[in-house]
Protein backbone atom coordinates (compact mmCIF):
# COMPACT_ATOMS: atom_id res chain seq x y z
CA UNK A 1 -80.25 13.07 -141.04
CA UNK A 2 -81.02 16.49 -141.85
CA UNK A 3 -78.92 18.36 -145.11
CA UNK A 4 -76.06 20.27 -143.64
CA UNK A 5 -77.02 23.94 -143.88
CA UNK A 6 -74.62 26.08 -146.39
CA UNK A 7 -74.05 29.10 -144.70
CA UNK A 8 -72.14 30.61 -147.74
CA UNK A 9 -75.59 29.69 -150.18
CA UNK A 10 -77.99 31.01 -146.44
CA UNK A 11 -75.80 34.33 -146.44
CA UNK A 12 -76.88 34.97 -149.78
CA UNK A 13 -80.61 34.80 -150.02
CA UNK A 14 -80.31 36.62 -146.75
CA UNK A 15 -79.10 38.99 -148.86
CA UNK A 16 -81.31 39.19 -151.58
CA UNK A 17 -84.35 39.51 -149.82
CA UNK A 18 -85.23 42.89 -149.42
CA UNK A 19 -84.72 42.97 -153.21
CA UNK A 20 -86.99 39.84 -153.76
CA UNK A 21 -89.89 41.86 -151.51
CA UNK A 22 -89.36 44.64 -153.37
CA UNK A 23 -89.62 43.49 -156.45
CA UNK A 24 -92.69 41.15 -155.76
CA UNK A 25 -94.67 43.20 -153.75
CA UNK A 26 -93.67 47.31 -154.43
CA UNK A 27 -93.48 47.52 -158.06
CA UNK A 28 -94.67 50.70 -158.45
CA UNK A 29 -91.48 52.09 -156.48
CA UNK A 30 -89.33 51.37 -159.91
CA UNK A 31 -91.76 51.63 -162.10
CA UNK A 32 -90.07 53.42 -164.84
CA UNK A 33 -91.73 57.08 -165.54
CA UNK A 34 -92.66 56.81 -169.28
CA UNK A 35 -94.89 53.88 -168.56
CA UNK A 36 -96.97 55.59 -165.96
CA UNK A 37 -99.62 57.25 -167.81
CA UNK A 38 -100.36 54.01 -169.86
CA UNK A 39 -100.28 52.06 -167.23
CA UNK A 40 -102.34 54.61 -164.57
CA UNK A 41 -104.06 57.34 -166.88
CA UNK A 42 -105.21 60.23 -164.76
CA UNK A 43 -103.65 59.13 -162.00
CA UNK A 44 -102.53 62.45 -159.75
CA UNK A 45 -98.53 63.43 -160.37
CA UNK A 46 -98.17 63.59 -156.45
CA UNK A 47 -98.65 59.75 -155.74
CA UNK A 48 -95.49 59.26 -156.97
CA UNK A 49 -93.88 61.24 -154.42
CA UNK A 50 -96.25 59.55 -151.95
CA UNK A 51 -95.34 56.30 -149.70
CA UNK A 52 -98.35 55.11 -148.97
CA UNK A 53 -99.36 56.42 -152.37
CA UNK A 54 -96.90 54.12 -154.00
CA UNK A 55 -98.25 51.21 -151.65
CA UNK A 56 -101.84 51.52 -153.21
CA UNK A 57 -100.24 51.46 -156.79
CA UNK A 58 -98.03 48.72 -156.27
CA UNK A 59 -101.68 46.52 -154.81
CA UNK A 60 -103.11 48.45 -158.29
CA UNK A 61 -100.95 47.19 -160.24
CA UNK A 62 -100.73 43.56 -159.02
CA UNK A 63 -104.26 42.95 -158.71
CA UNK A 64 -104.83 44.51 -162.49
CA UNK A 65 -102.73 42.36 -163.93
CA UNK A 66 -103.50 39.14 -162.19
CA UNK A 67 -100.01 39.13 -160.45
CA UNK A 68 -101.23 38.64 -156.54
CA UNK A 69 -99.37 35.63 -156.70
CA UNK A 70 -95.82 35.10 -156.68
CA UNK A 71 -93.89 33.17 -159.33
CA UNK A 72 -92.03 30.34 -159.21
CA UNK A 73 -88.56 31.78 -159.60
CA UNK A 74 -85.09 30.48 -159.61
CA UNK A 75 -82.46 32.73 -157.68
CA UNK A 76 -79.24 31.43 -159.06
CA UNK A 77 -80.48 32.61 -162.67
CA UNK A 78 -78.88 36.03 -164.31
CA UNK A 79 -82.01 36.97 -165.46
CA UNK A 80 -83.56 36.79 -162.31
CA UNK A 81 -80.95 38.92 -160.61
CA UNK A 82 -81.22 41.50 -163.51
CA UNK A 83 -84.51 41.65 -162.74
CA UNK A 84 -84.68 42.71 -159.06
CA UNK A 85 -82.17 46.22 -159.66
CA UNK A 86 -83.97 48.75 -158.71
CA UNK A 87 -84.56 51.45 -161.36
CA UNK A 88 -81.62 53.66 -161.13
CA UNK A 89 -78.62 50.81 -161.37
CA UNK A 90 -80.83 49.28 -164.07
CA UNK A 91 -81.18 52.24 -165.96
CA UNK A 92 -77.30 52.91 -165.25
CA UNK A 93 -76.72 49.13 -165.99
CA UNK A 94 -78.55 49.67 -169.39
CA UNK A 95 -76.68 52.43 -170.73
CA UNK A 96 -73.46 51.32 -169.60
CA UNK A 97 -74.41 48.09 -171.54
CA UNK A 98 -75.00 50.23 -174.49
CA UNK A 99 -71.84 52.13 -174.45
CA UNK A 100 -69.61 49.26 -174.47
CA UNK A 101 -71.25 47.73 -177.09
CA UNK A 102 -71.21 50.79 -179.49
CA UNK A 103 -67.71 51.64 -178.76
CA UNK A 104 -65.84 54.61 -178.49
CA UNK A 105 -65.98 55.69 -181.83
CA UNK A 106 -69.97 55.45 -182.04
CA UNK A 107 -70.39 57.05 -178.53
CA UNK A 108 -67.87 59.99 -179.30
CA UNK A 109 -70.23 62.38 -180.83
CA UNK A 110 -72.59 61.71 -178.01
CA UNK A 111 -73.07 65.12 -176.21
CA UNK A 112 -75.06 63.36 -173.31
CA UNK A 113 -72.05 61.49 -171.63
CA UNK A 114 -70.73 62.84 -169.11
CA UNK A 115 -67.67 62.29 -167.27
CA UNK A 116 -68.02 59.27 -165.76
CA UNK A 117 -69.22 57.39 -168.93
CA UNK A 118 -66.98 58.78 -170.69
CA UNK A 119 -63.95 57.15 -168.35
CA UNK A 120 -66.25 53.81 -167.77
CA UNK A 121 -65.69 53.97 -172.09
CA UNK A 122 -62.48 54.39 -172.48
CA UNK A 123 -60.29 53.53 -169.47
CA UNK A 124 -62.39 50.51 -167.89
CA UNK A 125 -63.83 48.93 -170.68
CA UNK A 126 -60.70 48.40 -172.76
CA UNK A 127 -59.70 45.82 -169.87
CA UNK A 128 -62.37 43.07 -170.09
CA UNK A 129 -64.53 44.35 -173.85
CA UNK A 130 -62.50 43.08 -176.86
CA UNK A 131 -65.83 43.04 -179.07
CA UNK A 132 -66.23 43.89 -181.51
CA UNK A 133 -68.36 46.94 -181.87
CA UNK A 134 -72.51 47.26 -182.82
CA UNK A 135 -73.47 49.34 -185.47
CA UNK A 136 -75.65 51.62 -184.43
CA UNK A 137 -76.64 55.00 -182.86
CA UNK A 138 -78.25 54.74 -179.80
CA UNK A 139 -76.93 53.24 -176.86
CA UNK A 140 -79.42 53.47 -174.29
CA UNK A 141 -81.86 51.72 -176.42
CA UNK A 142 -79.11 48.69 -176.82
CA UNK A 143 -78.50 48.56 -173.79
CA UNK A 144 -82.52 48.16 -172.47
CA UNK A 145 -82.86 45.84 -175.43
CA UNK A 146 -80.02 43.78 -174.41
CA UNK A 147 -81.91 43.22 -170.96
CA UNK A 148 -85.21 42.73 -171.94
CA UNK A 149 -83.63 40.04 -174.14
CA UNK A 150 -81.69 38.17 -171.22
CA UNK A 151 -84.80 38.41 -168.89
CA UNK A 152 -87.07 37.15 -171.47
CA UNK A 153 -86.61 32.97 -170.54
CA UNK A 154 -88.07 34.40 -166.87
CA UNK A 155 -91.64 32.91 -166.12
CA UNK A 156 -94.52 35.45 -166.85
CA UNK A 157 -94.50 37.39 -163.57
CA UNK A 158 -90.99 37.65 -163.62
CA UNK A 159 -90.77 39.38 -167.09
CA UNK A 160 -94.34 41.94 -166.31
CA UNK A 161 -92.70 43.06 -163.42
CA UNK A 162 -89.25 43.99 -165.11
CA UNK A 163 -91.16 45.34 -168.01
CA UNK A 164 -92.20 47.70 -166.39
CA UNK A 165 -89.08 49.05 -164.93
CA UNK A 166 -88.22 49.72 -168.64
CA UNK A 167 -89.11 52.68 -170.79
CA UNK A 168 -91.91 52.39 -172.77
CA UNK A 169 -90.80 53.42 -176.01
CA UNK A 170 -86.44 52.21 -175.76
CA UNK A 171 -85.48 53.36 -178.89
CA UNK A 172 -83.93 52.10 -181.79
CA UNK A 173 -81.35 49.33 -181.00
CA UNK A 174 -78.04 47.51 -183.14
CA UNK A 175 -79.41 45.08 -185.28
CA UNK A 176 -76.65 42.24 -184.70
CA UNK A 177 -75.53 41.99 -180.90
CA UNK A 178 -72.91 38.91 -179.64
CA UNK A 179 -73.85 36.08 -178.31
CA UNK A 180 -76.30 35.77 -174.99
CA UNK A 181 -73.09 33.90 -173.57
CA UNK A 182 -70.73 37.09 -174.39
CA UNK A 183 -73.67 39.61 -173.42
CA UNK A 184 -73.81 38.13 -169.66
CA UNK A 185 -70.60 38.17 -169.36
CA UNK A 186 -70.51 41.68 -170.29
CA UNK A 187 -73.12 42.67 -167.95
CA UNK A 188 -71.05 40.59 -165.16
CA UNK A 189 -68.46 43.08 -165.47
CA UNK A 190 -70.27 45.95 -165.48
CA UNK A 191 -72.14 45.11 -162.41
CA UNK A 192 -69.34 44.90 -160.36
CA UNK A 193 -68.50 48.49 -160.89
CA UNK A 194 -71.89 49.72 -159.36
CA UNK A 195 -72.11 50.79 -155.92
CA UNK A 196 -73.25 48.73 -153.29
CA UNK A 197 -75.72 46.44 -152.77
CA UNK A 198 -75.47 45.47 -156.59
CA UNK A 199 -71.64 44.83 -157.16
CA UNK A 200 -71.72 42.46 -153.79
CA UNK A 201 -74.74 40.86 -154.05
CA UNK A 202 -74.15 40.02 -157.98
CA UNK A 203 -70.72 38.34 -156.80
CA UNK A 204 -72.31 36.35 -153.91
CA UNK A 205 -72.18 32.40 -154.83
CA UNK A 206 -75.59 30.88 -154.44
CA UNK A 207 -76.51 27.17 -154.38
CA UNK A 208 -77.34 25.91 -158.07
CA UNK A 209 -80.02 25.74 -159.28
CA UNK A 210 -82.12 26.63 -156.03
CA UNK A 211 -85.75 27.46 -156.48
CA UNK A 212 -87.92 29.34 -154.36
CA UNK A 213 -91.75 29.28 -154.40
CA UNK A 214 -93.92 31.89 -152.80
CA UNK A 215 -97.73 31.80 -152.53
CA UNK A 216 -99.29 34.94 -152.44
């Protein structure tokens, strides 16, 4: 008799699929700016602006680096989902990240909040952040060392591909961070206040442990 089909767990990686393609097969659409030159010297400025440009650098890209193939990867893990935001809720994600773990009293001397982080700091993350805080001075480079670090159990492909979402040189992060348990539940929260498709699909259940294999 055939397994009845979960429609809640089919929903889901219905869901996720665009992101999954995109990520796979399109890097080059978040690849992050600073990482452009090393990664495609004297390559023209325009491409980037370019669809079909950005096609040929995302087949660049995956062919250079031996990455044709798709991993093996499992879509129930929290690395995995960090790893398919696109770049402007992972960058967003990142410093977010950052701020909480800083705290107000690091971050207030930061000229380069604006009014939003400023409210995320001190109205929204008083409700569910009782850390607490990192010593440090930048939180933007916490904050994309803190995801590098909970992506970096992903298999091979996985972690190039996120890489290079992320800025080349990230900055100077805390020394001592929380635990891995208390940092993903941190991001958790702060992924449910982005906009959609991130806050929904982040909350979708999915079936446990479910692995996916694609050949390229």
């Amino acid at each position: 008799m055939a397994e009845p089909v979960n429609t809640e767990w089919l929903g889901g990686e219905v869901a996720l699929w665009p992101w999954i393609g995109r990520f796979l097969w399109s890097p080059a659409a978040d690849l992050h700016p600073t990482r452009r030159d090393s990664l495609l010297p004297g390559w023209p400025a325009q491409i980037w602006s370019d669809a079909s440009g950005l096609a040929h650098v995302s087949r660049h890209l995956l062919s250079s680096h031996g990455l044709l193939e798709a991993p093996t990867y499992d879509s129930n893990a929290d690395g995995f989902l960090l790893a398919l935001l696109s770049q402007a809720p992972l960058a967003c994600l990142a410093r977010r990240t950052g701020i909480a773990l800083h705290g107000a009293k690091a971050c207030d001397s930061l000229t380069s909040l604006d009014e939003d982080d400023r409210d995320f700091l001190t109205k929204r993350v008083p409700l569910y952040w009782h850390v607490k805080p990192v010593v440090g001075s930048d939180p933007d480079a916490t904050g994309w060392h803190v995801l590098r670090m909970l992506t970096a159990h992903q298999p091979d492909g996985v972690k190039r591909r996120f890489i290079w979402k992320t800025p080349l040189d990230p900055g100077q992060p805390a020394g001592t961070l929380p635990s891995a348990a208390l940092l993903t539940g941190l991001i958790r929260k702060v992924l449910k206040e982005l906009d959609p498709p991130w806050s929904s699909l982040f909350a979708t259940l999915r079936r446990p442990g479910s692995q996916i294999r694609l050949q390229g």
